[in-house]
Protein backbone atom coordinates (compact mmCIF):
# COMPACT_ATOMS: atom_id res chain seq x y z
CA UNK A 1 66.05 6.83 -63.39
CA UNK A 2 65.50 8.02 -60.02
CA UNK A 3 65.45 5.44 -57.42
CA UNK A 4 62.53 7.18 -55.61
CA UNK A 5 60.74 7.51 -58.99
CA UNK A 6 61.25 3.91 -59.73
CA UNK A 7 59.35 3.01 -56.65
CA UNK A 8 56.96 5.20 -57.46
CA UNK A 9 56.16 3.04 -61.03
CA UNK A 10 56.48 -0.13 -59.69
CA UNK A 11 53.41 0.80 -56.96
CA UNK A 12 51.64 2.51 -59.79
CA UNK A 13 52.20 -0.53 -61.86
CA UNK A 14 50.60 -3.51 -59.13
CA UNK A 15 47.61 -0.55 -58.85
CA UNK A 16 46.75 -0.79 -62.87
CA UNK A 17 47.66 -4.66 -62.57
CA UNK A 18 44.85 -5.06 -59.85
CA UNK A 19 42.42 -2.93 -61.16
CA UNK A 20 42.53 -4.20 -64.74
CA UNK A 21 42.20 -7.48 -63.50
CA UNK A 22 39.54 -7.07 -61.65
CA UNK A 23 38.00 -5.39 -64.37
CA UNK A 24 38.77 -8.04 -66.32
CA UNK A 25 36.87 -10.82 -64.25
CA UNK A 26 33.99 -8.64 -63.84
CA UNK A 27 33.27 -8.55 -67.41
CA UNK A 28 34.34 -12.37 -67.51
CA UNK A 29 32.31 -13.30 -64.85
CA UNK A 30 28.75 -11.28 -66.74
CA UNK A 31 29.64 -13.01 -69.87
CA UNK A 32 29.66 -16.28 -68.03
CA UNK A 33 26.37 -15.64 -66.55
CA UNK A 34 24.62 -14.42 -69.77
CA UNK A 35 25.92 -17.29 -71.80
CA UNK A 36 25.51 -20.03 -68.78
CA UNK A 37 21.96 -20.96 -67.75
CA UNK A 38 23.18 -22.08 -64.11
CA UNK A 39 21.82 -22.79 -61.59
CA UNK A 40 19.00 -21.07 -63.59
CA UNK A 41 18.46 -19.17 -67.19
CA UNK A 42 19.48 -15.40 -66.86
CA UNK A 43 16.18 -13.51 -67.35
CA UNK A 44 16.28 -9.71 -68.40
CA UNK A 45 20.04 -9.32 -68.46
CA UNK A 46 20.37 -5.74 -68.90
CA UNK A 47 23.69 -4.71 -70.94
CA UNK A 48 27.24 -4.74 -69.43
CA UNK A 49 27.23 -0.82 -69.21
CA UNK A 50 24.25 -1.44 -66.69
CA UNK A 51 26.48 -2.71 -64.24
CA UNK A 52 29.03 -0.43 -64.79
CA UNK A 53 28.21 1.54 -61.29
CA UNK A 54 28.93 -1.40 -60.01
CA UNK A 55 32.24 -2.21 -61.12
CA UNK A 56 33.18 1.45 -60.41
CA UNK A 57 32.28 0.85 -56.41
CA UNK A 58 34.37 -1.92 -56.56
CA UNK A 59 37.40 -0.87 -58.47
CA UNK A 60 37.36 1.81 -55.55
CA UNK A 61 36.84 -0.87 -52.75
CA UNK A 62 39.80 -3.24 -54.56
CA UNK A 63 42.37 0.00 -54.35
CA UNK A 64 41.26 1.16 -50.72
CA UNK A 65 41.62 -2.16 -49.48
CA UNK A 66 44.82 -3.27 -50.96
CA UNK A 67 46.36 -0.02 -49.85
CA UNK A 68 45.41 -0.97 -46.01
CA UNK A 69 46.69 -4.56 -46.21
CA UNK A 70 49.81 -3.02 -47.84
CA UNK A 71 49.88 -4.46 -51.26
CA UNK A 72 51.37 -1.51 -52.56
CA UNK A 73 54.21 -1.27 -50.14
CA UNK A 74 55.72 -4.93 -50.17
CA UNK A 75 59.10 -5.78 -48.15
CA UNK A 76 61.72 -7.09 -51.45
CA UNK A 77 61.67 -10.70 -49.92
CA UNK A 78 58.02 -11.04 -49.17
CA UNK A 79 56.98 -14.77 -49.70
CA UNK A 80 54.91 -14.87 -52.76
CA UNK A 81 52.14 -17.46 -51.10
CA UNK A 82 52.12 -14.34 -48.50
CA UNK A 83 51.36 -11.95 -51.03
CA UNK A 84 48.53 -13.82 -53.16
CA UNK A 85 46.98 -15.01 -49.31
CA UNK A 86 46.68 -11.03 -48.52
CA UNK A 87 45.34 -9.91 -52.09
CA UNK A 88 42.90 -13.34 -52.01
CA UNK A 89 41.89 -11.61 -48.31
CA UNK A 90 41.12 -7.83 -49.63
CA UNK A 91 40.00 -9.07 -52.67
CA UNK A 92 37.12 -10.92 -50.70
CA UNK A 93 36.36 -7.55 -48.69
CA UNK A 94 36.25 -5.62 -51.43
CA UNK A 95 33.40 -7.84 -52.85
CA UNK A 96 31.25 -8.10 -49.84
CA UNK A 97 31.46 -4.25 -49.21
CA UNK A 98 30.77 -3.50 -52.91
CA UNK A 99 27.67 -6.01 -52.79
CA UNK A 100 26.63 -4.15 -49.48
CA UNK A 101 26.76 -0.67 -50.82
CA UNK A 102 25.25 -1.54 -54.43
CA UNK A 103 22.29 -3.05 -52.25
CA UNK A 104 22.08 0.02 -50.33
CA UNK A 105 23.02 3.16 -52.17
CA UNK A 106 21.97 1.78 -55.82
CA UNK A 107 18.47 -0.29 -55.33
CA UNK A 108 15.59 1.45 -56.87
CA UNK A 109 17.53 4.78 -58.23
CA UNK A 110 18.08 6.36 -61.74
CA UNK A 111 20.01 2.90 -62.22
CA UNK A 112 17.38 1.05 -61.88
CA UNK A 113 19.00 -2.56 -61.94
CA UNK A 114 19.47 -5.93 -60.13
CA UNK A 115 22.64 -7.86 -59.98
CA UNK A 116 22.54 -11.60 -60.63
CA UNK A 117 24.07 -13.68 -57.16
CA UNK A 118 25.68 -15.91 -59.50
CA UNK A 119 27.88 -12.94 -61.55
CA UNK A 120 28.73 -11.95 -57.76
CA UNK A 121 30.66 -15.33 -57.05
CA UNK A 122 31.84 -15.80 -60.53
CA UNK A 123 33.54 -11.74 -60.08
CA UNK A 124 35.00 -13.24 -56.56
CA UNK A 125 36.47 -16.24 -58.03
CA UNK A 126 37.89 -15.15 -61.33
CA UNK A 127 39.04 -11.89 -59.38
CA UNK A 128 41.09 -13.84 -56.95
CA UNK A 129 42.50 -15.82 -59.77
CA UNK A 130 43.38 -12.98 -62.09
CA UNK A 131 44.74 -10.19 -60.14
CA UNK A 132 46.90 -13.06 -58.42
CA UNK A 133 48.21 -14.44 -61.73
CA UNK A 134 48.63 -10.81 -63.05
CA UNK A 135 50.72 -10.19 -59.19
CA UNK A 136 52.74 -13.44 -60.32
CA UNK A 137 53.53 -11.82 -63.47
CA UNK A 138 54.36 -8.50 -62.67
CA UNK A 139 56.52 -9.81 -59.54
CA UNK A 140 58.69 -11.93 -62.60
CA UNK A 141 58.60 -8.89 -64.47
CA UNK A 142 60.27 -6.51 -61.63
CA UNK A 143 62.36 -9.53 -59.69
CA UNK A 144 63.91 -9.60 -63.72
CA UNK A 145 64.63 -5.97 -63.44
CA UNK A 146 65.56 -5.64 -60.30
CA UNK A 147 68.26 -8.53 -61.03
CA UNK A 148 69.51 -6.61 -64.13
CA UNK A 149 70.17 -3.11 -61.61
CA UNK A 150 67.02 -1.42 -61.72
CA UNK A 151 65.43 -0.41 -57.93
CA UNK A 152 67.96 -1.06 -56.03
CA UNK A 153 68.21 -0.67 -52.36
CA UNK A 154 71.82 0.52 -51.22
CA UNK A 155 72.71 -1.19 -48.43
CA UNK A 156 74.89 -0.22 -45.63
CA UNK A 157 76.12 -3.59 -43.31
CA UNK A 158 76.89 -2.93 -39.81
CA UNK A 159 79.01 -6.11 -38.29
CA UNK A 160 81.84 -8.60 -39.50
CA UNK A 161 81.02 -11.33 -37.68
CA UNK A 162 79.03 -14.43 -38.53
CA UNK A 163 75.48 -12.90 -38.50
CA UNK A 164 76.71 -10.50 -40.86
CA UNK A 165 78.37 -12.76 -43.08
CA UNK A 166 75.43 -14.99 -43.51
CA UNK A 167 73.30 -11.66 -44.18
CA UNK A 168 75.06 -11.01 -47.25
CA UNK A 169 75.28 -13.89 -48.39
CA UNK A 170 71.49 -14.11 -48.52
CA UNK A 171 71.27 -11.06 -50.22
CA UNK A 172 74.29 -12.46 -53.09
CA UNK A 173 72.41 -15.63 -53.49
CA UNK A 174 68.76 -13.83 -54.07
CA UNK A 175 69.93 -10.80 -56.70
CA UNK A 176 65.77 -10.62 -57.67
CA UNK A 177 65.55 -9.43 -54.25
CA UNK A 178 67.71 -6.15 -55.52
CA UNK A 179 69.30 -5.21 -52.37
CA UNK A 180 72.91 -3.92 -53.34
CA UNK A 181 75.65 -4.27 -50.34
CA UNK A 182 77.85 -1.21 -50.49
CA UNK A 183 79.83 -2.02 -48.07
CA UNK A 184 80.56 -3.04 -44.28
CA UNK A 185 80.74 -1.22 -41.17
CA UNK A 186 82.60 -2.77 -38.25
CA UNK A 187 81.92 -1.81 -35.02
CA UNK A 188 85.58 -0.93 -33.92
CA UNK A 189 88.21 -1.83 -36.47
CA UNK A 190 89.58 -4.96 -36.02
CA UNK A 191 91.67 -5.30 -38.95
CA UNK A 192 89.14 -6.96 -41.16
CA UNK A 193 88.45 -5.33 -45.08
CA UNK A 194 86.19 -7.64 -46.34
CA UNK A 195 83.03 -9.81 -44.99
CA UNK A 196 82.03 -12.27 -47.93
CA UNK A 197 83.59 -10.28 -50.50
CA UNK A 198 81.52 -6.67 -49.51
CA UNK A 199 84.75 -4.23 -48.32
CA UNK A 200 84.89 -3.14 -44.83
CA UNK A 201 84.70 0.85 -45.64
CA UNK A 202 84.49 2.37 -42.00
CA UNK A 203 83.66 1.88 -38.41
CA UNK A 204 80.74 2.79 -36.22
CA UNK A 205 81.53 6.43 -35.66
CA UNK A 206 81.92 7.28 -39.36
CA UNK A 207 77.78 5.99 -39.91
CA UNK A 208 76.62 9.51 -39.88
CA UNK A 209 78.88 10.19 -43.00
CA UNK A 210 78.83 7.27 -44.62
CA UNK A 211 75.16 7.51 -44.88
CA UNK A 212 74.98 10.97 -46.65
CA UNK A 213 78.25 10.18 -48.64
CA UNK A 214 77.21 6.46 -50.22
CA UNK A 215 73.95 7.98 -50.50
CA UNK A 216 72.32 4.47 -48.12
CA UNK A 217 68.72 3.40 -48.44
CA UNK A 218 69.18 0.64 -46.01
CA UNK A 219 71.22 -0.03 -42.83
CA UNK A 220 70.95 -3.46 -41.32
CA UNK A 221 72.56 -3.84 -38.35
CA UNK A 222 73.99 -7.94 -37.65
CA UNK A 223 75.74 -7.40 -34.57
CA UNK A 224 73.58 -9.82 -32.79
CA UNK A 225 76.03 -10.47 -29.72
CA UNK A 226 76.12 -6.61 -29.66
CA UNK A 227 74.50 -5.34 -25.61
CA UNK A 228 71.13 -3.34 -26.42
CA UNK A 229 73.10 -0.13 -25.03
CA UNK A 230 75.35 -0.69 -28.38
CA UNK A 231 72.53 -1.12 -31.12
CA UNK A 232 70.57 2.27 -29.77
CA UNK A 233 73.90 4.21 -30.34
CA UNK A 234 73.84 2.79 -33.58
CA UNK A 235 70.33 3.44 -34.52
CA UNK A 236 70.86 6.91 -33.10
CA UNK A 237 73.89 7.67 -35.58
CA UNK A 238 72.28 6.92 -38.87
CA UNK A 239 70.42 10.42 -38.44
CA UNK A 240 68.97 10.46 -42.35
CA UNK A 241 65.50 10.76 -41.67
CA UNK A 242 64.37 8.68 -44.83
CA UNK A 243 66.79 5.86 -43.96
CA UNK A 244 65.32 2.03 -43.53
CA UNK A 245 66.92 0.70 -40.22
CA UNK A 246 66.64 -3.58 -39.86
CA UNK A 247 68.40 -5.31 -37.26
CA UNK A 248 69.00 -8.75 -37.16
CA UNK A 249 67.61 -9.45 -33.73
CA UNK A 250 69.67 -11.56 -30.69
CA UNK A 251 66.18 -12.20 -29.44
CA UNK A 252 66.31 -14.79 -32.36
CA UNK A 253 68.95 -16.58 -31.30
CA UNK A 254 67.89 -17.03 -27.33
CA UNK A 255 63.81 -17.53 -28.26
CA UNK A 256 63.21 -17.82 -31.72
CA UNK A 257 59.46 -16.67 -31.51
CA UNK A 258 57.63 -14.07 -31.59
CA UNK A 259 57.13 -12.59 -27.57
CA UNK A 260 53.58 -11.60 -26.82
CA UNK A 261 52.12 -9.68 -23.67
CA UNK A 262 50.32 -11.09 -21.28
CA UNK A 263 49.14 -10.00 -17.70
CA UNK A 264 49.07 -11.33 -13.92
CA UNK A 265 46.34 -9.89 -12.92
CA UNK A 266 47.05 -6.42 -13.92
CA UNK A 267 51.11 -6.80 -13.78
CA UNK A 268 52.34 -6.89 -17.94
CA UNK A 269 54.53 -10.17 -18.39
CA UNK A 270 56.25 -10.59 -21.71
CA UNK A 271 55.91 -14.48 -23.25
CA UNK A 272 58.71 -15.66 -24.99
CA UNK A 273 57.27 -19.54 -24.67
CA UNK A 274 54.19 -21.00 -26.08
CA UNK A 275 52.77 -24.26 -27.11
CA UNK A 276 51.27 -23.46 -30.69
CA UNK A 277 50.01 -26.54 -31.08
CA UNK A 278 47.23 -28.72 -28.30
CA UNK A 279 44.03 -29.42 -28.45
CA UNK A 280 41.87 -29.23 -31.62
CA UNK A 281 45.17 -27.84 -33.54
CA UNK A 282 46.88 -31.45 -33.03
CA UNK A 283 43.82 -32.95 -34.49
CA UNK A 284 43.66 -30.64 -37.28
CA UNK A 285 47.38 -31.20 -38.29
CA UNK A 286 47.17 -34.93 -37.65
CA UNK A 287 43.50 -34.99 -39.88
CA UNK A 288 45.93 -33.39 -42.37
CA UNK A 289 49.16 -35.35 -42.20
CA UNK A 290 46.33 -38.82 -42.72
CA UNK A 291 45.00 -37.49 -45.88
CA UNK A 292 47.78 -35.84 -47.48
CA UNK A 293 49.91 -39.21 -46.83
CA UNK A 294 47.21 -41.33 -47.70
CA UNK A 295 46.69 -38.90 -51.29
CA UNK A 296 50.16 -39.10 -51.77
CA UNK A 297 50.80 -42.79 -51.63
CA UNK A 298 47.33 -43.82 -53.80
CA UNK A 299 49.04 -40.60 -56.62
CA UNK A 300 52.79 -41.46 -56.09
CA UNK A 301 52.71 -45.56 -56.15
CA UNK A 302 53.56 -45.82 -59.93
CA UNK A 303 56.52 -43.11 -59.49
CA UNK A 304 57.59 -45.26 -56.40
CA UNK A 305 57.17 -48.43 -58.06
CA UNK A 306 59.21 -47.38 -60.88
CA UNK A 307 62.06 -46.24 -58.66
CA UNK A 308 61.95 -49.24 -56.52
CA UNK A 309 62.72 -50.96 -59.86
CA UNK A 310 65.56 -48.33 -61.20
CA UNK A 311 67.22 -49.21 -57.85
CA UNK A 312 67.27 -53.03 -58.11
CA UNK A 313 68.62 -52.33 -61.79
CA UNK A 314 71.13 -49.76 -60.49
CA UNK A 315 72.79 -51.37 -57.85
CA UNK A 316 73.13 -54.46 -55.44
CA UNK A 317 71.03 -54.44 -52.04
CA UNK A 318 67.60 -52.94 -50.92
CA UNK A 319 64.95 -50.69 -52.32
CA UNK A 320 64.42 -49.12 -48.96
CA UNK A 321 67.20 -47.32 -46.38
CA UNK A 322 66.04 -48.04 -43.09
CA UNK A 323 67.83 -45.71 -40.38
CA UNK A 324 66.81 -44.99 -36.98
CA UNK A 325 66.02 -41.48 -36.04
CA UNK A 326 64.70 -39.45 -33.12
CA UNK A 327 60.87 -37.75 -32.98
CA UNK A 328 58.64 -36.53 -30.79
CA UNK A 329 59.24 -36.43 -27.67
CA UNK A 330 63.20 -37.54 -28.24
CA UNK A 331 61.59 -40.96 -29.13
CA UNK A 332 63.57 -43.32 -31.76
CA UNK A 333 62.13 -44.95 -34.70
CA UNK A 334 62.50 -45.87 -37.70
CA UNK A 335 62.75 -44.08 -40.46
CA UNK A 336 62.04 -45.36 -44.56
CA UNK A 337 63.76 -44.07 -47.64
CA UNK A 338 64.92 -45.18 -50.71
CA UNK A 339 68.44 -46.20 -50.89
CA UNK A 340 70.39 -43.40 -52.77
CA UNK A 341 74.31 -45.17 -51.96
CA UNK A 342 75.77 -47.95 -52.23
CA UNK A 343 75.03 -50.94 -49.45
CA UNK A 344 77.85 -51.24 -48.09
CA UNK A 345 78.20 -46.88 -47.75
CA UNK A 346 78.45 -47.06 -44.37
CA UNK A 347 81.14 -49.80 -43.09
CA UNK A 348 82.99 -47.65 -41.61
CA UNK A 349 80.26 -45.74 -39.40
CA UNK A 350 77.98 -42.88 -39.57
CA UNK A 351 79.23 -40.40 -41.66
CA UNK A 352 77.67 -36.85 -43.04
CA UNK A 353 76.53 -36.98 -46.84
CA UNK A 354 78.61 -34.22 -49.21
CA UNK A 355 78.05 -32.98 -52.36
CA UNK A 356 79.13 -35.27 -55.35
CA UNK A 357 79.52 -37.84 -52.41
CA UNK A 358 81.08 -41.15 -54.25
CA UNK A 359 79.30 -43.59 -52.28
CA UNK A 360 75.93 -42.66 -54.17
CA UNK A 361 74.75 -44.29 -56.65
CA UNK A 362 73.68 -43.23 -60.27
CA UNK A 363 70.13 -43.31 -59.58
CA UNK A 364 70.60 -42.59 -56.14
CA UNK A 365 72.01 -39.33 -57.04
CA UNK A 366 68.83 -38.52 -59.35
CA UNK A 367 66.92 -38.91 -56.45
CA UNK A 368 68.66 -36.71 -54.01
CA UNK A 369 68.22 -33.84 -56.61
CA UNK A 370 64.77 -34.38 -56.81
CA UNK A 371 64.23 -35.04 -53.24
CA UNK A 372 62.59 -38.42 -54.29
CA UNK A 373 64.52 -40.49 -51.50
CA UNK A 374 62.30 -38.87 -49.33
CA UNK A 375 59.14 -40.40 -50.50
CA UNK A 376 59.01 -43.34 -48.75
CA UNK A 377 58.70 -41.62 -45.50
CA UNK A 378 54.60 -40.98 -46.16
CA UNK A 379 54.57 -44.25 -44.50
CA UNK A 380 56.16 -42.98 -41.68
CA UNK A 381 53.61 -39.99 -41.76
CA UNK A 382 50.53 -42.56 -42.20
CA UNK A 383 52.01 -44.58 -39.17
CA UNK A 384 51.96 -41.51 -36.84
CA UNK A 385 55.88 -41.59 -36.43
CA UNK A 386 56.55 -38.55 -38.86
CA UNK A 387 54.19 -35.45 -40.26
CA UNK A 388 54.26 -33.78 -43.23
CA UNK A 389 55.93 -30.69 -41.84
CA UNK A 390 57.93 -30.54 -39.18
CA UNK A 391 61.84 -30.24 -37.93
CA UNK A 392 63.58 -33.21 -39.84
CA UNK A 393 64.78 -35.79 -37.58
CA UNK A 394 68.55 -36.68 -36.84
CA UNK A 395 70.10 -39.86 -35.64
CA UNK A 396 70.31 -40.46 -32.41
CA UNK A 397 74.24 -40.25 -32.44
CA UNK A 398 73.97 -36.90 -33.47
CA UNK A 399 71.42 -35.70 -31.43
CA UNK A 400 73.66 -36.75 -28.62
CA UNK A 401 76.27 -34.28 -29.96
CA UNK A 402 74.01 -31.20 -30.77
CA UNK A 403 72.11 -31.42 -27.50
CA UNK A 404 75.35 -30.27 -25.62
CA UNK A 405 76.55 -28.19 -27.86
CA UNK A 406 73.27 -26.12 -29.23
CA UNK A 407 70.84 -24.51 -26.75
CA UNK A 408 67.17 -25.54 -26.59
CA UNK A 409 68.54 -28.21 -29.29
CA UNK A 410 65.87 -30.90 -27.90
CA UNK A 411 63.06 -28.27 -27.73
CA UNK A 412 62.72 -29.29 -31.46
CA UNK A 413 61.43 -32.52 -30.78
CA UNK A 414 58.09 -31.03 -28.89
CA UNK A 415 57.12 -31.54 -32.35
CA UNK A 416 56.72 -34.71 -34.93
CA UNK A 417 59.28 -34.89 -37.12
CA UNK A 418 58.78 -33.73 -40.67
CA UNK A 419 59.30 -34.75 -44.43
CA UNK A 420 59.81 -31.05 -44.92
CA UNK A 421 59.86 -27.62 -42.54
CA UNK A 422 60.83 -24.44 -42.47
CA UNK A 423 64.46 -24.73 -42.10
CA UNK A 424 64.80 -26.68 -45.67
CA UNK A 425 62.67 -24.28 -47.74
CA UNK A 426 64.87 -21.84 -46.47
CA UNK A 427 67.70 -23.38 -47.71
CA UNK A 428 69.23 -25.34 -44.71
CA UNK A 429 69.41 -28.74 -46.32
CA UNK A 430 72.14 -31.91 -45.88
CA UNK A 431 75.60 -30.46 -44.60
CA UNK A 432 74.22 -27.29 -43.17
CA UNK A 433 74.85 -24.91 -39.70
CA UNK A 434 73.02 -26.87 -37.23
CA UNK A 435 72.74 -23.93 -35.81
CA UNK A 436 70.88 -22.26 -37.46
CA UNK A 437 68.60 -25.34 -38.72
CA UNK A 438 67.36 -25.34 -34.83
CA UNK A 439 67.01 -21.53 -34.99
CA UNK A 440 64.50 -22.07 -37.89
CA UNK A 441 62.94 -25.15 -36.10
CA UNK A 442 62.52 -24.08 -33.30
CA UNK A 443 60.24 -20.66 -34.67
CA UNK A 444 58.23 -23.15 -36.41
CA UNK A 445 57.76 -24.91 -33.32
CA UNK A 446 56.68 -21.71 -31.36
CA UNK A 447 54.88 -20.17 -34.45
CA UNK A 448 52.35 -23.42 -35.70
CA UNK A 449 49.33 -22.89 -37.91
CA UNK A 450 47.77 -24.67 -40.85
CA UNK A 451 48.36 -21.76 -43.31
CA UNK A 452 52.03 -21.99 -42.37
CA UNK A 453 52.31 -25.86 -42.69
CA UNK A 454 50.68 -25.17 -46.17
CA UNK A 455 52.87 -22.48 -46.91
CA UNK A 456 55.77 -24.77 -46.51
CA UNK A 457 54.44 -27.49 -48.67
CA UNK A 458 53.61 -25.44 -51.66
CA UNK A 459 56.89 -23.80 -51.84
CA UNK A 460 58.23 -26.95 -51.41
CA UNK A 461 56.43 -28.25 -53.90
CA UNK A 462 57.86 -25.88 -56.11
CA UNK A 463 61.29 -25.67 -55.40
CA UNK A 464 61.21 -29.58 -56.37
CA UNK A 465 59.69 -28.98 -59.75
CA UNK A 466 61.17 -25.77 -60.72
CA UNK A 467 64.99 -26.92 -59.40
CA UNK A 468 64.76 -22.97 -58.01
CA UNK A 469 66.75 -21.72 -55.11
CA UNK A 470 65.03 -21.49 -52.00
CA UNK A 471 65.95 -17.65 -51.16
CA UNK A 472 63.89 -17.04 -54.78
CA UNK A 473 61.26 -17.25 -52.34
């Protein structure tokens, strides 16, 4: 089938998906309040058809507003918390301006009816809840297809260096996300013919054909190192005037945020620095890091008391790994977890861990697939040393090392040190590119709010109980 058609149907099926689903609460949600006498008896209920107006203004509101937020036209790799927050959002406006124009246009006319408040919150709340589970299930339902070769995005790669390398492998490690590599461009040939297994199949001049002839939905151009003289000739060769351009951004690699304008009294400034979190926002996150430690410890004591005891069976020497590491402000302390190797694992010195490293232990490997080692460290979070999200802390040894070798390295520790963050949902866990851990550290740093910190424990959440790779996400 057409690729453009294909689109097409998968927009046409999130509209039916949303509107049934609201439908479906509605009528929920007057059953409910006919059959429920709360918070008082119903009186008079007319029939459901009665309120069918009703659910006709809002049906309209639901597909108006989830056009504007863009529901219909989501990115392949949106975050799925992302998606459900924006339809939760328009969902909400759609009720209020559906409550104000029944008020308006429908009191005292040929309809003749009242609504009940209490069908109006019970539409809201089972209308959040359904069109997001039927989202959830029609985004399985594509990301299967899409993994199996329908809608996919042919794209073109423009670089054979590192950026481009990791770019691809993204898009092999996430096949639900159904972007299809055709092939690599290099910017002058350099005698490379294939970057991560994709084939090198031209250089910069021969875009303009390549385009056409590979028929491309999607340049991306990773030439991050690239002057900005070099990426406008680019963008100016891919000419096809329905072609996606992305660019994987140098601005990234010197800022990592987001720049924002500001003004000196009338002169434009561009600010690539901010302090997301002071004031009230330290309070909120710190309010937050107390209870959810203090939940977590009252839920997850018989868990941790059975581990504590699977380690004493397991293996001579501690419950608890006690290691030093650096926080807030480059400050040491010390950090809890439960011992995953043997005692005696490092006599020889500070060493990275490895996959199938021998110096764990049976249970201790159980744990480090589950990320149950880890636990310990709400402790550290109900001390004030660590929060519950933030850049995961190194030992000082290292730190030493990175700080002279990685720019704005120690910028990361403006910040508490985390359990989780954004790096590790994103898959930069144990023996990863320092690098690019402090890349993703440092735009959480520069990019704080709640909604993000809760982002990043749900989905972490989930990766632990599903065993799912973090680029599903």
């Amino acid at each position: 089938m057409n690729r453009k058609r294909v689109r097409w149907l998968h927009s046409a099926l999130l509209l039916l998906n949303d509107l049934g689903m609201t439908a479906l609460a509605f009528y929920t949600a007057y059953t409910i309040r006919a059959r429920l006498p709360w918070p008082y008896p119903p009186q008079n209920l007319p029939g459901f058809l009665a309120y069918a107006p009703m659910l006709g203004v809002l049906l309209l509101y639901v597909a108006i507003l989830f056009f504007l937020h863009r529901l219909y036209h989501l990115g392949r790799a949106t975050s799925r918390l992302d998606e459900l927050s924006r339809a939760a959002a328009a969902f909400s406006v759609a009720m209020i301006f559906t409550v104000a124009t029944v008020s308006l246009a429908f009191k005292d006319t040929l309809f003749g009816f009242d609504y009940p408040r209490a069908m109006v919150l019970y539409a809201w709340g089972l209308g959040i809840l359904l069109v997001g589970i039927g989202r959830l299930l029609a985004r399985g339902m594509w990301s299967t297809l899409r993994a199996r070769g329908w809608d996919r995005s042919r794209m073109l790669i423009v670089g054979t260096g590192e950026a481009a390398e990791a770019v691809i492998r993204r898009i092999q490690n996430a096949p639900a996300f159904g972007y299809e590599p055709i092939g690599v461009v290099a910017l002058q040939g350099n005698g490379a013919t294939h970057v991560a297994g994709v084939p090198v199949i031209g250089t910069a001049e021969d875009l303009p054909d390549l385009v056409y002839a590979r028929d491309i939905d999607e340049v991306l151009i990773a030439v991050p190192e690239a002057p900005h003289s070099e990426v406008l000739r680019l963008i100016s060769l891919c000419e096809r005037s329905n072609l996606s351009i992305k660019i994987y951004p140098d601005i990234f690699q010197l800022i990592a945020t987001q720049p924002s304008l500001d003004d000196l009294g009338g002169l434009p400034l561009l600010t690539v620095r901010d302090v997301a979190q002071r004031g009230w926002k330290l309070v909120l996150k710190r309010a937050m890091d107390i209870v959810g430690a203090a939940v977590g410890l009252i839920l997850l004591s018989p868990l941790m008391l059975l581990i504590a005891i699977l380690i004493k069976l397991d293996s001579k020497g501690p419950v608890f790994y006690v290691q030093e590491r650096m926080g807030l402000d480059g400050r040491p302390f010390l950090m809890l977890k439960f011992r995953s190797m043997r005692a005696d694992a490092e006599k020889e010195g500070p060493g990275w861990t490895r996959p199938d490293d021998p110096r764990r232990t049976r249970v201790g490997t159980l744990l480090r697939r589950l990320n149950l080692d880890e636990l310990p460290q709400l402790i550290n979070v109900l001390l004030g040393d660590m929060s519950l999200v933030g850049p995961r802390p190194e030992r000082p040894v290292y730190v030493d090392q990175f700080r002279r070798a990685i720019p704005r390295y120690m910028e990361r520790h403006r910040e508490k040190a985390g359990i989780t963050g954004w790096a590790q949902i994103n898959g930069l866990r144990g023996d990863t590119s320092i690098t690019e851990r402090t890349k993703y550290d440092l735009w959480y740093v520069e990019n704080w709010s709640l909604w993000l910190d809760i982002k990043i424990l749900l989905r972490t959440l989930v990766q632990t109980l599903t065993f799912r790779s973090p680029n599903a996400y």
